[in-house]
C-alpha atoms as a PDB file:
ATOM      1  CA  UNK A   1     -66.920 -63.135  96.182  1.00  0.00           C
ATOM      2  CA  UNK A   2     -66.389 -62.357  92.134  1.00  0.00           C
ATOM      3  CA  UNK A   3     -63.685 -59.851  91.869  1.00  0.00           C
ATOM      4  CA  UNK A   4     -63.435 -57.476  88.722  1.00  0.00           C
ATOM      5  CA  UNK A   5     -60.612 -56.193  86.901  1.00  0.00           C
ATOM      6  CA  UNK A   6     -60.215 -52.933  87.028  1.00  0.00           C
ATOM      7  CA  UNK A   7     -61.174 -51.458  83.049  1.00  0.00           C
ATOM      8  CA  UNK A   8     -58.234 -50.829  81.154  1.00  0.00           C
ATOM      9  CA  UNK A   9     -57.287 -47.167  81.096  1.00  0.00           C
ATOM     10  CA  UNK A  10     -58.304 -46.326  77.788  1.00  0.00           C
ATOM     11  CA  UNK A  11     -61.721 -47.164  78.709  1.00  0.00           C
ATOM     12  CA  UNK A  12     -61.822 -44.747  82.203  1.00  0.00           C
ATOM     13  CA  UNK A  13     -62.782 -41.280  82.264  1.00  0.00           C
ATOM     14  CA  UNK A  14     -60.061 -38.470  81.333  1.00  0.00           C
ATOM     15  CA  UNK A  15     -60.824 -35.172  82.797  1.00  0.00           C
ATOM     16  CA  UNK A  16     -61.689 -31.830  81.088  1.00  0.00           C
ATOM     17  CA  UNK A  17     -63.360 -29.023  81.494  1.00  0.00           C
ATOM     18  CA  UNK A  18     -63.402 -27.382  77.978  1.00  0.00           C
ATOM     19  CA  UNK A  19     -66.055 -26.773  75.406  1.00  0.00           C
ATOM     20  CA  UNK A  20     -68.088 -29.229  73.990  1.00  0.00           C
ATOM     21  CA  UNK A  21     -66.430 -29.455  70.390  1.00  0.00           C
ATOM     22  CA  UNK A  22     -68.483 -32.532  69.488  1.00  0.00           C
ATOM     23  CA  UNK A  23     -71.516 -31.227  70.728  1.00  0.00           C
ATOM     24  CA  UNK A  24     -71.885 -34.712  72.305  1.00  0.00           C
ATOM     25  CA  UNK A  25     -71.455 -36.505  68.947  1.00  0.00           C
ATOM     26  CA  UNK A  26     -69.260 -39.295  68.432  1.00  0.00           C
ATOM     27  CA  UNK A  27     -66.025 -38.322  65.519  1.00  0.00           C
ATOM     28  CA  UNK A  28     -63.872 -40.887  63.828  1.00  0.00           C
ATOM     29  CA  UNK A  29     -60.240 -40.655  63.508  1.00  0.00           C
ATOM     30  CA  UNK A  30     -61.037 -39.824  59.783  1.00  0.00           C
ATOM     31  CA  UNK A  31     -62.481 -36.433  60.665  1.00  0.00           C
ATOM     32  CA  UNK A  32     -59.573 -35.895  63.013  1.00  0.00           C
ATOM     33  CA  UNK A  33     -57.315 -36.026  59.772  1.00  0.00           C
ATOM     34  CA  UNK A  34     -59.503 -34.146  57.610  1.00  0.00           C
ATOM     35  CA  UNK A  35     -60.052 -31.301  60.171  1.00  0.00           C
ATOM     36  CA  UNK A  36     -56.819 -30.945  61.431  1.00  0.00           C
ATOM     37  CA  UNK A  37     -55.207 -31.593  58.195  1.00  0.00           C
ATOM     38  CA  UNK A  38     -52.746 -35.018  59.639  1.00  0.00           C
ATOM     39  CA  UNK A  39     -50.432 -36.667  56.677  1.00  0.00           C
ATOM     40  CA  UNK A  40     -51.927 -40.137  58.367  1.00  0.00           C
ATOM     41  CA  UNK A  41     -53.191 -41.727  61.434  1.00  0.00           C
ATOM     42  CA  UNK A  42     -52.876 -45.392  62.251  1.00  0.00           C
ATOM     43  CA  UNK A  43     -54.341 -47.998  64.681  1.00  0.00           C
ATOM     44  CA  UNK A  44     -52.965 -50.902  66.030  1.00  0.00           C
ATOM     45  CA  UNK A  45     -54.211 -54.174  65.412  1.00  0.00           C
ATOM     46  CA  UNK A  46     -54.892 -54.819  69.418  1.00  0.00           C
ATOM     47  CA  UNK A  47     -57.295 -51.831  69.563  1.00  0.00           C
ATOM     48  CA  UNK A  48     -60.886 -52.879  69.149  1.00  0.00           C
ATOM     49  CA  UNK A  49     -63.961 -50.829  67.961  1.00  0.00           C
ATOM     50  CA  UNK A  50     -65.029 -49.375  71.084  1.00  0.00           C
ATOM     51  CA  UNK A  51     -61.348 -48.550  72.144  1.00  0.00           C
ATOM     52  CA  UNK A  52     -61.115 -46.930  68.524  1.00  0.00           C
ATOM     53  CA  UNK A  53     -63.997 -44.403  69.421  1.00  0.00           C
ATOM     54  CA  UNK A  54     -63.046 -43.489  72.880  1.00  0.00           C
ATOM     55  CA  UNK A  55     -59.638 -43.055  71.657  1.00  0.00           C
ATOM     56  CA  UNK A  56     -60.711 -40.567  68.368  1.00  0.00           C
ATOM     57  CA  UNK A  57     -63.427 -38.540  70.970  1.00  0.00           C
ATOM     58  CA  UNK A  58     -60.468 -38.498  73.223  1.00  0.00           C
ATOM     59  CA  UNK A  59     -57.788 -37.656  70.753  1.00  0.00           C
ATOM     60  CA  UNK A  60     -60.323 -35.143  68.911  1.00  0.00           C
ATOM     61  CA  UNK A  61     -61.093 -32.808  71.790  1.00  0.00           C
ATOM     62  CA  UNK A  62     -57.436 -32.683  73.629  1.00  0.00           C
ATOM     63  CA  UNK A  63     -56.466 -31.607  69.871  1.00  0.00           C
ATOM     64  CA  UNK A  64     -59.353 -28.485  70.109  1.00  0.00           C
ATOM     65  CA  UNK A  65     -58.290 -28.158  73.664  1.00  0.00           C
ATOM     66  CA  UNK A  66     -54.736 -27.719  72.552  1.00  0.00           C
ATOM     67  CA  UNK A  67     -55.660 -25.176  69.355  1.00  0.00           C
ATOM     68  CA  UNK A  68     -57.453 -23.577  72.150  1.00  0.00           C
ATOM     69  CA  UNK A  69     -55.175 -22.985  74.368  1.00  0.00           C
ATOM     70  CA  UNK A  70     -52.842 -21.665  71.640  1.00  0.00           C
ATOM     71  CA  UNK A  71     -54.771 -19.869  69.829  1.00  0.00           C
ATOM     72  CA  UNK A  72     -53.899 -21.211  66.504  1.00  0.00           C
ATOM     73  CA  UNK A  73     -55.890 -22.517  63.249  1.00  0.00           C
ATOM     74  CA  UNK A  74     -55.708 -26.111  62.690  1.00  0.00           C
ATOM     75  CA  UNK A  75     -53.134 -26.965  60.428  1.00  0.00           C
ATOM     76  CA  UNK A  76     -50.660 -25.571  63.225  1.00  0.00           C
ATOM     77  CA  UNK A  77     -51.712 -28.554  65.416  1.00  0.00           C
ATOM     78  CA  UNK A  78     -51.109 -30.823  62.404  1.00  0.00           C
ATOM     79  CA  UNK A  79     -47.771 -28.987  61.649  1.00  0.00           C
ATOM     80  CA  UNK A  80     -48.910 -27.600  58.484  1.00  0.00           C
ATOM     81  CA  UNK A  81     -50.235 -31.222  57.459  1.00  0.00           C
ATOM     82  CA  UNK A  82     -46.568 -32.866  58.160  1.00  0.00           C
ATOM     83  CA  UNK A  83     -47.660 -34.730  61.191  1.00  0.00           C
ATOM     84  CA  UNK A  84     -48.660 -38.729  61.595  1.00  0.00           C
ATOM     85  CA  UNK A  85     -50.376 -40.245  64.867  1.00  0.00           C
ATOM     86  CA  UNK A  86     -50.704 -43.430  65.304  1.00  0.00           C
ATOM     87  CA  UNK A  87     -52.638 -45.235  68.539  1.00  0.00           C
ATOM     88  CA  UNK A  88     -51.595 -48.620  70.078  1.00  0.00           C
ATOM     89  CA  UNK A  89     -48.813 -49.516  67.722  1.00  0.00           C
ATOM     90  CA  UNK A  90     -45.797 -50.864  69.497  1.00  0.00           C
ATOM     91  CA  UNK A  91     -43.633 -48.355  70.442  1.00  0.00           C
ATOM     92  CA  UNK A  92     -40.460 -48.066  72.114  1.00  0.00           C
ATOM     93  CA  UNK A  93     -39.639 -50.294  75.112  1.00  0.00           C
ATOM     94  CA  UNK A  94     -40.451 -49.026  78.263  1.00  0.00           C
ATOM     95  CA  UNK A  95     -42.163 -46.043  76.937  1.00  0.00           C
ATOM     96  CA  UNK A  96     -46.010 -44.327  76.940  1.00  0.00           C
ATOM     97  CA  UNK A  97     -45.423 -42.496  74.189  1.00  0.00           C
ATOM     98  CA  UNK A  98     -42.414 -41.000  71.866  1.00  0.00           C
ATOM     99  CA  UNK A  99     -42.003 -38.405  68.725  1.00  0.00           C
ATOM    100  CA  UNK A 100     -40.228 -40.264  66.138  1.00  0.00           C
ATOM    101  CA  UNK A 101     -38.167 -37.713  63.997  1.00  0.00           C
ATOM    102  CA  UNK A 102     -37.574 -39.838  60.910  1.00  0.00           C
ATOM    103  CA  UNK A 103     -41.011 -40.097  59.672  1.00  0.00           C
ATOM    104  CA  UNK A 104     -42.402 -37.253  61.801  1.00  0.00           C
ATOM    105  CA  UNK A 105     -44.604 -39.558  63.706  1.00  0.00           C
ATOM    106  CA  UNK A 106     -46.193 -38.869  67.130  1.00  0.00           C
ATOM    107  CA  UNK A 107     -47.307 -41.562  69.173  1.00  0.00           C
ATOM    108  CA  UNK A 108     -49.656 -43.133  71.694  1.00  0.00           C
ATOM    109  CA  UNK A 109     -49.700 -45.901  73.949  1.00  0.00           C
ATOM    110  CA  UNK A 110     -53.046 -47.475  74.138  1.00  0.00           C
ATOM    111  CA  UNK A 111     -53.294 -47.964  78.153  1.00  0.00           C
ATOM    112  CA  UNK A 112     -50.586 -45.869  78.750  1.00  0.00           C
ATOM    113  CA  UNK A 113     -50.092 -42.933  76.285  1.00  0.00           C
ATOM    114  CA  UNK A 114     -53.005 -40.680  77.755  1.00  0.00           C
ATOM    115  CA  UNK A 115     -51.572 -37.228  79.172  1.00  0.00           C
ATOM    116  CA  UNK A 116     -48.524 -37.419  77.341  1.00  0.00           C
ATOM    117  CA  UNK A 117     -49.922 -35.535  74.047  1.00  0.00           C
ATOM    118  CA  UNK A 118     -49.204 -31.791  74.864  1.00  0.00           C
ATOM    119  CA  UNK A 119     -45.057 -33.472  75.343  1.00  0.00           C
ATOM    120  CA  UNK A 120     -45.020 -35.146  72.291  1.00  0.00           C
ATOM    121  CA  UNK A 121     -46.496 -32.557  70.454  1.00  0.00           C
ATOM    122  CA  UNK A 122     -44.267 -29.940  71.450  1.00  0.00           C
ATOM    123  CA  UNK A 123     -41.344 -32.956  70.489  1.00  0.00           C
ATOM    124  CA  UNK A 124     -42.777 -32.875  66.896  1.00  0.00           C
ATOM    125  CA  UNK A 125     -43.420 -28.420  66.625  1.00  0.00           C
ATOM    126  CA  UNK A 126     -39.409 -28.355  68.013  1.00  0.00           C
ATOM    127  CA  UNK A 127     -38.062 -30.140  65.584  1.00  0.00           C
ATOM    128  CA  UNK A 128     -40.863 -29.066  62.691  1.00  0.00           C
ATOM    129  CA  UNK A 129     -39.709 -25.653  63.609  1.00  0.00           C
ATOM    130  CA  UNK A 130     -35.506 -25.875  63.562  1.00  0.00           C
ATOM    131  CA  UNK A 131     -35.251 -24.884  60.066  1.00  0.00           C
ATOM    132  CA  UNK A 132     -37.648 -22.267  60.155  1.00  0.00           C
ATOM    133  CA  UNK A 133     -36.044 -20.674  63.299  1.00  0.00           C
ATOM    134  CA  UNK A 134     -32.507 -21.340  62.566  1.00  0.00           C
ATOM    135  CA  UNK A 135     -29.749 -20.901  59.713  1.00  0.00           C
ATOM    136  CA  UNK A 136     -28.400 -24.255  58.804  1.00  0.00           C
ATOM    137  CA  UNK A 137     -30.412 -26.668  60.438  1.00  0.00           C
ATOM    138  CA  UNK A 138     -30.058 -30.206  59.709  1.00  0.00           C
ATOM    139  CA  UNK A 139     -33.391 -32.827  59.139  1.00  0.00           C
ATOM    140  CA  UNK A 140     -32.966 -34.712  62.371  1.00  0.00           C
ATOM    141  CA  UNK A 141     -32.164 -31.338  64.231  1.00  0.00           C
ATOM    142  CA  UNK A 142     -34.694 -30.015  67.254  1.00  0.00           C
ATOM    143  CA  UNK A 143     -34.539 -25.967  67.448  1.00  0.00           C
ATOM    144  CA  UNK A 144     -34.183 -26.001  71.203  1.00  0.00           C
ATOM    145  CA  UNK A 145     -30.986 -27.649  71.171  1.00  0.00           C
ATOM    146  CA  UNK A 146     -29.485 -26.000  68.117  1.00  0.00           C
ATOM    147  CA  UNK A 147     -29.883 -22.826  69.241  1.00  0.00           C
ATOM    148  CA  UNK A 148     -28.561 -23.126  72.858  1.00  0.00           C
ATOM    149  CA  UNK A 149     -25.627 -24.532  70.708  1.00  0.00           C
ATOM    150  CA  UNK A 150     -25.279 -21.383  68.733  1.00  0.00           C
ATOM    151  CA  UNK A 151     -27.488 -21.822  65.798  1.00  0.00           C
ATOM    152  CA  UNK A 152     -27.799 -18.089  64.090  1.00  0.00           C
ATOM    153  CA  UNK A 153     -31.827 -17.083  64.134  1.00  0.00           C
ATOM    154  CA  UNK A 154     -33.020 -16.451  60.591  1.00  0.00           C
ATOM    155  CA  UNK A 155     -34.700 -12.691  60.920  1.00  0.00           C
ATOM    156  CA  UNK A 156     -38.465 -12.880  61.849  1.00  0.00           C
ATOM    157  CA  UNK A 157     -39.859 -11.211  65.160  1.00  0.00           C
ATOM    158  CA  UNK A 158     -41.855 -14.691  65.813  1.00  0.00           C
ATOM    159  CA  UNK A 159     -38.204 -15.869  66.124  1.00  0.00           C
ATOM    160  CA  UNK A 160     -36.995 -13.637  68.204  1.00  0.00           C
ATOM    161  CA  UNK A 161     -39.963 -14.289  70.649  1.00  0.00           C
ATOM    162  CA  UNK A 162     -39.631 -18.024  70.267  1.00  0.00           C
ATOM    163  CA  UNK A 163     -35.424 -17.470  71.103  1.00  0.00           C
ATOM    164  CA  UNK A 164     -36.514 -15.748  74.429  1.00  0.00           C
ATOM    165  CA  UNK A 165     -38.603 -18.528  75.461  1.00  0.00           C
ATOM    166  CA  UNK A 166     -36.033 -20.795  74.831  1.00  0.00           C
ATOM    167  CA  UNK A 167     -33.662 -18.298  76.563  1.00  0.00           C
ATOM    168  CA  UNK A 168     -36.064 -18.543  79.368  1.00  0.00           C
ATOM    169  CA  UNK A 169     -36.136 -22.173  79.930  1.00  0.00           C
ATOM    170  CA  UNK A 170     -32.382 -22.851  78.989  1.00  0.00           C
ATOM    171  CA  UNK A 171     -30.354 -19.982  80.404  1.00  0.00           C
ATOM    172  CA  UNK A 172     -30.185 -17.890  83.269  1.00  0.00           C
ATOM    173  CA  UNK A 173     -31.351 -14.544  83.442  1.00  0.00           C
ATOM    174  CA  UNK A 174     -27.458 -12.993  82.347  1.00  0.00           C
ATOM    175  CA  UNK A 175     -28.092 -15.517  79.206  1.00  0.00           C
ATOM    176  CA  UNK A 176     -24.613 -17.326  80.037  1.00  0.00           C
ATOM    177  CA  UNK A 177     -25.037 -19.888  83.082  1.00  0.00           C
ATOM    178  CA  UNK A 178     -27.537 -22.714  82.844  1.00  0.00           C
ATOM    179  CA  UNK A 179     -31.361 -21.851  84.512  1.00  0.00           C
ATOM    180  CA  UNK A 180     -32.267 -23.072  87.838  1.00  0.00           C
ATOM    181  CA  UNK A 181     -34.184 -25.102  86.027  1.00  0.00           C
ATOM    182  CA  UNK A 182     -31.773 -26.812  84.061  1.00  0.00           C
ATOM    183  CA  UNK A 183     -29.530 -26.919  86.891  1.00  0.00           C
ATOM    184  CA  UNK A 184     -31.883 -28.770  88.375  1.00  0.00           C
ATOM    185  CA  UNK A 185     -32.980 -31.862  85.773  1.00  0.00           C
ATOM    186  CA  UNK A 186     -29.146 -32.102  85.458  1.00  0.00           C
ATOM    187  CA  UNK A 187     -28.935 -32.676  89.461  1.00  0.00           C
ATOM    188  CA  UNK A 188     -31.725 -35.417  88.880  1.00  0.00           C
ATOM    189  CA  UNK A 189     -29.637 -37.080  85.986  1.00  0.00           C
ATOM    190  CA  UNK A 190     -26.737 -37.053  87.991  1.00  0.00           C
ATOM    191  CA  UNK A 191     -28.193 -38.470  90.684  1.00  0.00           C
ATOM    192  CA  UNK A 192     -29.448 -41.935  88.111  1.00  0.00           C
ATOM    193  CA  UNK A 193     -26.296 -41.616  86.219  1.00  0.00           C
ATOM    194  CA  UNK A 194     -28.414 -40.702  83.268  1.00  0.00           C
ATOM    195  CA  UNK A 195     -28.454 -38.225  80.638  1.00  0.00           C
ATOM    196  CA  UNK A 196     -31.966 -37.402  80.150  1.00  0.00           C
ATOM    197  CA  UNK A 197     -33.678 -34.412  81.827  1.00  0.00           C
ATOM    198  CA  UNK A 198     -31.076 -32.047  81.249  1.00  0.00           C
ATOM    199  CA  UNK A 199     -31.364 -32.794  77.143  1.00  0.00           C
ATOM    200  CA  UNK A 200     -32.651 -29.055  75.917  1.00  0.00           C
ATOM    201  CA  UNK A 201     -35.361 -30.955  73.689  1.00  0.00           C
ATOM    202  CA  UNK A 202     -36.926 -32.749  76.880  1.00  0.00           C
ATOM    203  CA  UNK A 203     -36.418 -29.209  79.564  1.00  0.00           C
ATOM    204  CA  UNK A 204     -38.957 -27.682  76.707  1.00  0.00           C
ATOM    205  CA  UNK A 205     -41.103 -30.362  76.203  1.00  0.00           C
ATOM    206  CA  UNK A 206     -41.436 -30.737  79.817  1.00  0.00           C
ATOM    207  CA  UNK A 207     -41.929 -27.190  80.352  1.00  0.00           C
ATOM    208  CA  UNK A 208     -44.155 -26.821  77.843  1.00  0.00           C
ATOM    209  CA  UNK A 209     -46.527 -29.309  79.259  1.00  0.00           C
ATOM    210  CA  UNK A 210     -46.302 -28.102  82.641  1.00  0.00           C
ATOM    211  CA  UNK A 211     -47.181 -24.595  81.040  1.00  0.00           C
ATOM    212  CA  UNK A 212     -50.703 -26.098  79.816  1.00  0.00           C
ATOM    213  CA  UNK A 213     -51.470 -27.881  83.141  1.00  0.00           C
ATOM    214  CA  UNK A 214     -51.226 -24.396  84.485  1.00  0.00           C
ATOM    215  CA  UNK A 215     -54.237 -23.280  82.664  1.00  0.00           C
ATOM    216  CA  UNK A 216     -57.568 -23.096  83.228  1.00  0.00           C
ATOM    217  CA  UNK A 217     -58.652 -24.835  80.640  1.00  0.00           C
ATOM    218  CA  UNK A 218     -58.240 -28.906  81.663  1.00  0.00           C
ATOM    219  CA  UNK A 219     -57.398 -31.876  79.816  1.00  0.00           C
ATOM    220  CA  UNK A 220     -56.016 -34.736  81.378  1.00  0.00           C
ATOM    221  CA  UNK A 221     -55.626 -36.974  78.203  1.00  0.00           C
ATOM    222  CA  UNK A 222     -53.794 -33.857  76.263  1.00  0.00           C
ATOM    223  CA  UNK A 223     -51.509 -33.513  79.659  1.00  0.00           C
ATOM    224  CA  UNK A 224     -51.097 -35.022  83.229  1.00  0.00           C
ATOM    225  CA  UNK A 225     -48.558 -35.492  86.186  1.00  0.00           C
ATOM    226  CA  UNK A 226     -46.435 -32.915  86.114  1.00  0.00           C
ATOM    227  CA  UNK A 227     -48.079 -31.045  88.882  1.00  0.00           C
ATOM    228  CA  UNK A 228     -48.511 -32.304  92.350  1.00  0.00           C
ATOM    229  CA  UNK A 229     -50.270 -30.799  95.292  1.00  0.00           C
ATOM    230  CA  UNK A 230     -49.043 -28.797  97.799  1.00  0.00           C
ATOM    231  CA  UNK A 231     -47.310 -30.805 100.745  1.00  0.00           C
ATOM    232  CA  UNK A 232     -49.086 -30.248 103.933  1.00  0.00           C
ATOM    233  CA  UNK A 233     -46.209 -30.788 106.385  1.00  0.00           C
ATOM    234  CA  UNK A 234     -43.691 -33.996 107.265  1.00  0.00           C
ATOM    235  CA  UNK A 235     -45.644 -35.289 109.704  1.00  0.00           C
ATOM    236  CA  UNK A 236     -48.964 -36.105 107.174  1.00  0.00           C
ATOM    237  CA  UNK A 237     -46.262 -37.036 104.628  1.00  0.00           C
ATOM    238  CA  UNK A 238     -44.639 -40.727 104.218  1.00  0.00           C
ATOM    239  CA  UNK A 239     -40.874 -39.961 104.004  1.00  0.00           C
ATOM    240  CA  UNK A 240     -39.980 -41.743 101.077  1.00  0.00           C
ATOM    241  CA  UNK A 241     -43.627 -40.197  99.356  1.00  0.00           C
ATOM    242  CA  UNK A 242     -42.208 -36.831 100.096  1.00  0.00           C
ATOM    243  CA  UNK A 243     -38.837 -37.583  98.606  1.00  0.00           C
ATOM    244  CA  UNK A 244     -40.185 -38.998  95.231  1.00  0.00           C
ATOM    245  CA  UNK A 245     -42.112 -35.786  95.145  1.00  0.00           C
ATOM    246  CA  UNK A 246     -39.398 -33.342  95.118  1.00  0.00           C
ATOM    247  CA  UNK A 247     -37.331 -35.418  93.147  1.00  0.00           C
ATOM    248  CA  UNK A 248     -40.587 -34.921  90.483  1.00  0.00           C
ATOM    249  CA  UNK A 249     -40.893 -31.214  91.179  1.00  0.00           C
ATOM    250  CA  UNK A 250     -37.181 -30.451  90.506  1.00  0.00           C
ATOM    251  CA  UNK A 251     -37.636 -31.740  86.834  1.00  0.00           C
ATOM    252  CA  UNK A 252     -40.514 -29.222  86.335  1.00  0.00           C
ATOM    253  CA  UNK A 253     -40.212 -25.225  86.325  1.00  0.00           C
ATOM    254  CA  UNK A 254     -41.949 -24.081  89.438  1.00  0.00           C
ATOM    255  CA  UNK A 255     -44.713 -21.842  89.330  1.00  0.00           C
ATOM    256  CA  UNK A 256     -42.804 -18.525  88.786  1.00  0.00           C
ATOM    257  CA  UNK A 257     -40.990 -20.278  85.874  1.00  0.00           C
ATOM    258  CA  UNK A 258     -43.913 -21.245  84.178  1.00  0.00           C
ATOM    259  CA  UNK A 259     -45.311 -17.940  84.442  1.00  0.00           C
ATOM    260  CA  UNK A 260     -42.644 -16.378  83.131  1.00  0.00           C
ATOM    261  CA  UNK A 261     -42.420 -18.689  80.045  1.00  0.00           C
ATOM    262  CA  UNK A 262     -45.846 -18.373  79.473  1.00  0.00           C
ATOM    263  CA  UNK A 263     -45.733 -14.519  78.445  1.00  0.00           C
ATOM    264  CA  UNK A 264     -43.395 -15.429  75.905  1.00  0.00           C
ATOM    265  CA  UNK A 265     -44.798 -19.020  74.346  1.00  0.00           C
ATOM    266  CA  UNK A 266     -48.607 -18.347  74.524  1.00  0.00           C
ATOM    267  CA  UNK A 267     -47.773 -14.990  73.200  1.00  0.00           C
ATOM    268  CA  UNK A 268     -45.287 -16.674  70.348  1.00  0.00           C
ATOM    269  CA  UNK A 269     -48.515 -19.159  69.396  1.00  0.00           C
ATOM    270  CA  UNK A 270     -51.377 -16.344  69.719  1.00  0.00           C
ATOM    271  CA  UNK A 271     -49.009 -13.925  67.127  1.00  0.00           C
ATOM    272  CA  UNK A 272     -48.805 -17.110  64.888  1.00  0.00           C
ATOM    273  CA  UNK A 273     -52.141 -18.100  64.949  1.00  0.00           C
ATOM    274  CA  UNK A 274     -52.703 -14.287  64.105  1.00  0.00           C
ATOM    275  CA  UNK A 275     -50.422 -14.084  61.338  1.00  0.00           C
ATOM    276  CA  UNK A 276     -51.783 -16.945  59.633  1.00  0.00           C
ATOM    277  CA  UNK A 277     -55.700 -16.210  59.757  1.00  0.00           C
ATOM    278  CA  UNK A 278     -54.213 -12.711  58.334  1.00  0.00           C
ATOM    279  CA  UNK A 279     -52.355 -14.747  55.642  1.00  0.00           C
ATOM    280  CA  UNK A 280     -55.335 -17.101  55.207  1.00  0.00           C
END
């Protein structure tokens, strides 16, 4: 019997349920830079033609999906034009996908990257942001970890409501002790003898993901696994399946969380994306 290998993963089906930007049409990475304003976009060598257009369709409408979701013109999504993507080009070991500070670059694994954009995105606004939130911040600094360190806002109310979703995610509700949330991605880094989860940068980034998978609009290439379904009791449940699980849940913010952090980050992005058409 001829077996088949399965297709890689760039070439399987991503799920959304959004509009139909494209209309059905076909877009090149080239209109992806000249609608969302990118500094640059780059493909690896290893990526072939066909890969090339699944990847720009795919890229193109988690990108809409994302403005979307926000609520924001385009140049937000490319950071006000400061942004570079690049597709299949190396990488770090061991890893789908990474924001790289020095050079402001975002990205993407070619088998491995998709679902992964929403985090790295929100890598690349925290650290765009920093010295537009905070006094004193430094080129390689990310705003969430500056300002749980003290950092003094600079005076705008878009601050202030981007502070209490940091506040949110960071800090318990009396603004002093470390969130439940927090408390627990430091639990899971204890537990690998790591120092990872618990960073402020990656609590936001993760909770900022897990924020979008929470909406109704759907895009697994823009973001996917950090939701799981509900477990339906021990004894349908393979003990060690259930304990990998939890282990994921606990480096999410539950459902409550997420809610919670919603009202303040959708509302920071809507008021943005306000401001600016105003400003336009």
């Amino acid at each position: 019997m001829q077996s088949h290998a399965p297709l890689p993963r760039i070439q399987r089906p991503y799920f959304r349920n959004g509009p139909q930007h494209r209309a059905g049409a076909d877009v090149s990475f080239g209109d992806i830079v000249k609608i969302f304003d990118f500094r640059r976009i780059k493909i690896g060598r290893w990526v072939n033609a066909m890969e090339t257009q699944l990847a720009a369709n795919l890229f193109f409408d988690a990108l809409s999906d994302l403005q979307l979701l926000l609520q924001v013109p385009p140049q937000v999504i490319s950071l006000n034009g400061s942004l570079a993507l690049s597709f299949g080009i190396g990488g770090e070991p061991g890893s789908c996908a990474f924001y790289q500070p020095h050079g402001r670059l975002l990205a993407l694994a070619k088998n491995a990257g998709g679902g992964s954009l929403a985090h790295e995105w929100f890598h690349a606004f925290d650290h765009y942001i920093a010295s537009r939130l905070c006094v004193d911040a430094k080129p390689g600094d990310f705003a969430s970890r500056i300002w749980l360190h003290g950092a003094v806002l600079l005076p705008h109310p878009l601050n202030q409501l981007l502070a209490a979703g940091y506040a949110h995610c960071l800090l318990a509700p009396d603004g002093q002790q470390p969130s439940a949330y927090f408390q627990r991605s430091a639990a899971a880094d204890s537990s690998r003898g790591t120092l990872y989860y618990a960073l402020p940068e990656e609590l936001c980034a993760r909770a900022f993901e897990n924020m979008l998978q929470r909406q109704s609009l759907q895009n697994s290439f823009l973001v996917s696994g950090t939701l799981w379904p509900a477990r339906r009791g021990q004894h349908r449940t393979n003990p060690s399946q259930q304990l990998l699980q939890q282990q994921r849940e606990a480096v999410y913010p539950d459902a409550a969380e997420s809610s919670l952090l919603a009202e303040y980050w959708l509302q920071y992005f809507q008021r943005l994306g306000q401001a600016l058409t105003r400003s336009a």
